[in-house]
C-alpha atoms as a PDB file:
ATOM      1  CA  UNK A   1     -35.292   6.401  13.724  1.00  0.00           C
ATOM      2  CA  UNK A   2     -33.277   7.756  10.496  1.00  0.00           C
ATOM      3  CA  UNK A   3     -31.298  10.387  10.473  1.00  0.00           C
ATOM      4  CA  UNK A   4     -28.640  12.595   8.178  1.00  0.00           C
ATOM      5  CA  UNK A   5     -25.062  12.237   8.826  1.00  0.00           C
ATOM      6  CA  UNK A   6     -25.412  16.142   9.493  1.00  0.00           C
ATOM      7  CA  UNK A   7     -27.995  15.189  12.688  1.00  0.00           C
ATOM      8  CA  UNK A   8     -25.717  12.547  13.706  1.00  0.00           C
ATOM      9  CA  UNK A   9     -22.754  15.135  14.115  1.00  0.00           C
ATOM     10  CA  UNK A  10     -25.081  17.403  15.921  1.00  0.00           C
ATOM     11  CA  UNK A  11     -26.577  14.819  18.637  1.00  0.00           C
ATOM     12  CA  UNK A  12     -23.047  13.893  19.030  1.00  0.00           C
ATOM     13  CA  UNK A  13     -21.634  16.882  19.754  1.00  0.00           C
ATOM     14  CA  UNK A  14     -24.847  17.724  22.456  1.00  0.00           C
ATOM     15  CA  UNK A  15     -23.378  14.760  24.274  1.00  0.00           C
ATOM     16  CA  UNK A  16     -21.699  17.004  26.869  1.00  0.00           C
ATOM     17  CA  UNK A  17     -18.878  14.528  27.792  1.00  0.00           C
ATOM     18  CA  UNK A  18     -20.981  11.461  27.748  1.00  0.00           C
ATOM     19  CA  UNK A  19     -20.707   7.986  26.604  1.00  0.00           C
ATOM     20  CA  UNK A  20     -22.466   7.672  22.605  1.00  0.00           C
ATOM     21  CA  UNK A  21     -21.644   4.462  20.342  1.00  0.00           C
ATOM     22  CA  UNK A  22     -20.973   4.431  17.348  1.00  0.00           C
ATOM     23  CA  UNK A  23     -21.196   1.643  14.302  1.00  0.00           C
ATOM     24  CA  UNK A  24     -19.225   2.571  11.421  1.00  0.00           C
ATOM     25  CA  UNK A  25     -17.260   1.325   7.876  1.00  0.00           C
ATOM     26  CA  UNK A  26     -13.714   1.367   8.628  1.00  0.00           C
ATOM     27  CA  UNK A  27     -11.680   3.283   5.837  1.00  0.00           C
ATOM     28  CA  UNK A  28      -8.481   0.593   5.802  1.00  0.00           C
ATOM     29  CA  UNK A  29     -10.413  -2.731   5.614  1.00  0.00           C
ATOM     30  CA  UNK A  30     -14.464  -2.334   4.974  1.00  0.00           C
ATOM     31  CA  UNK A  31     -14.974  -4.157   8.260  1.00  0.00           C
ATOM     32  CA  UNK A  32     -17.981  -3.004  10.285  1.00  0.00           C
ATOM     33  CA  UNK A  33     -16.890  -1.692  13.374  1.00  0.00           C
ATOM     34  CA  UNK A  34     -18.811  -0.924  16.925  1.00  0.00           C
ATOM     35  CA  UNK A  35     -17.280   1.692  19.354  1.00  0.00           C
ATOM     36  CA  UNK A  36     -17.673   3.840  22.201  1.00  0.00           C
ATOM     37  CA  UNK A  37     -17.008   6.965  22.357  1.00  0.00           C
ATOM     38  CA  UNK A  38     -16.382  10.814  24.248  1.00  0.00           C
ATOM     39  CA  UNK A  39     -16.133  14.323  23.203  1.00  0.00           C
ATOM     40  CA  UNK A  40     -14.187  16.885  25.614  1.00  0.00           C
ATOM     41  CA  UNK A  41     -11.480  13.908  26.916  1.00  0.00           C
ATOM     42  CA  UNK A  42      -8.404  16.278  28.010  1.00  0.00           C
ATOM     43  CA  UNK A  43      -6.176  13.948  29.602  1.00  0.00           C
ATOM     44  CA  UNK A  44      -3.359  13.444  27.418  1.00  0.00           C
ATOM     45  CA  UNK A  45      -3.612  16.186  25.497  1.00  0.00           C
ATOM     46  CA  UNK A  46      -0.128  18.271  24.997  1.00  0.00           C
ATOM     47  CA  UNK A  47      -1.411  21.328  23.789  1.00  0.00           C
ATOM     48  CA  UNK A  48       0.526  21.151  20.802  1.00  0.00           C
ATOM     49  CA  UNK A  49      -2.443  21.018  18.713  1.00  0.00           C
ATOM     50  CA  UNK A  50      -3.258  19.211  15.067  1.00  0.00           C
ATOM     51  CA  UNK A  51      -1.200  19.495  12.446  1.00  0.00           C
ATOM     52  CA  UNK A  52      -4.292  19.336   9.865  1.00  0.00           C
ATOM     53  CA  UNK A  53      -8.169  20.449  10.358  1.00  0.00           C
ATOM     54  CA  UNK A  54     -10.085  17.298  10.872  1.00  0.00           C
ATOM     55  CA  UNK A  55     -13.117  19.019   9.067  1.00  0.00           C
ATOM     56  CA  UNK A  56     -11.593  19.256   5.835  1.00  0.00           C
ATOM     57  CA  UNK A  57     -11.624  15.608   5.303  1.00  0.00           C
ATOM     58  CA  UNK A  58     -15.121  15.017   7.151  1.00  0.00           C
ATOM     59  CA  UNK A  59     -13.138  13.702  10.401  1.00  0.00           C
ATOM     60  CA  UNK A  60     -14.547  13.793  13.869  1.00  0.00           C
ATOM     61  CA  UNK A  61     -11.924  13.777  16.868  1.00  0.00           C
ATOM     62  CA  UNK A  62     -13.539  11.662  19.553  1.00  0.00           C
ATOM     63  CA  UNK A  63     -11.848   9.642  22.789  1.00  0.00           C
ATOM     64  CA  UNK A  64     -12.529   6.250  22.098  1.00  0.00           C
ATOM     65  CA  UNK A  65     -13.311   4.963  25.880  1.00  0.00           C
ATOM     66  CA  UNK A  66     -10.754   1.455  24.734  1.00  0.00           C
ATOM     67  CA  UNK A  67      -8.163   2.747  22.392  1.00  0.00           C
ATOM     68  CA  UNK A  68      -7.038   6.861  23.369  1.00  0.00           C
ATOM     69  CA  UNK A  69      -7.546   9.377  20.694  1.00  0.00           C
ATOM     70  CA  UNK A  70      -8.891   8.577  17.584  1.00  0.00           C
ATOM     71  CA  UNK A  71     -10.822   9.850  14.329  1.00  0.00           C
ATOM     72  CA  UNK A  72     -14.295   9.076  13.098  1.00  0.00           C
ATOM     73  CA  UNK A  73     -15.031   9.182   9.181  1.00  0.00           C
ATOM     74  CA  UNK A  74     -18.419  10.931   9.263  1.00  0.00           C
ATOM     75  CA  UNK A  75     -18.470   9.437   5.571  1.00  0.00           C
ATOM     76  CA  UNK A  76     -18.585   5.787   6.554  1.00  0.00           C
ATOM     77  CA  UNK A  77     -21.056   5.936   9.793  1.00  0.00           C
ATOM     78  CA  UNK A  78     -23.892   3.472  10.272  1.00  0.00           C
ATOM     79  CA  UNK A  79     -25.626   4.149  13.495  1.00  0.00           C
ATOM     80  CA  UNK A  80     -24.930   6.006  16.394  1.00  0.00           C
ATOM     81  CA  UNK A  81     -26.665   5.209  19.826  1.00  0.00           C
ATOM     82  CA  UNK A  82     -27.192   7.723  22.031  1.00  0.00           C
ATOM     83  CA  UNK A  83     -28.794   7.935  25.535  1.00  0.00           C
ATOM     84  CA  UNK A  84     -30.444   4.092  24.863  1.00  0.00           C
ATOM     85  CA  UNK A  85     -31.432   5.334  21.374  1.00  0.00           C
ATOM     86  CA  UNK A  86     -30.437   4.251  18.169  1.00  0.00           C
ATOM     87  CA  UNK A  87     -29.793   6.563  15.332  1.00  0.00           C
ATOM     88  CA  UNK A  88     -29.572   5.101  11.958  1.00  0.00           C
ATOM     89  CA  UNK A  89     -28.084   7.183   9.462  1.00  0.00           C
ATOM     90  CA  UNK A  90     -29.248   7.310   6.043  1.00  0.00           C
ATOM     91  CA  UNK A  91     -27.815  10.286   3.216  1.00  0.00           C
END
């Protein structure tokens, strides 16, 4: 199934906590890259808060279930899987 990059953000964030992947263009390099993912993860966090607004430059904070904290570029995704389902993304 195809879907926006705007869909994508929206079946991510009705995730609820659970586990989505995600297979995505990484900004540094060009390499493909699969991951797995969380929204809602609140060990670790300070409180301290972000020093920018992720939104501004299309950035998705996520809990990526091998490496802590990290950013998705919503420009650069390919597919997300979700429940056993694969979303491709198309714009």
């Amino acid at each position: 199934m195809t879907i926006t990059t705007n869909e994508a953000v929206e079946k991510i964030q009705g995730t609820k906590g659970k586990v989505f992947g995600v297979t995505f263009i990484k900004r540094t390099n060009g390499e493909v890259r699969n991951g797995s993912y969380r929204l809602g993860v609140q060990k670790g966090v300070t409180g301290e808060g972000r020093k920018f607004d992720p939104s501004e430059k299309n950035l998705l904070g996520v809990f990526d279930m091998n490496n802590g904290f990290r950013f998705l570029d919503l420009n650069n995704l390919l597919n997300v899987t979700i429940g056993g389902r694969t979303f491709e993304i198309e714009d």
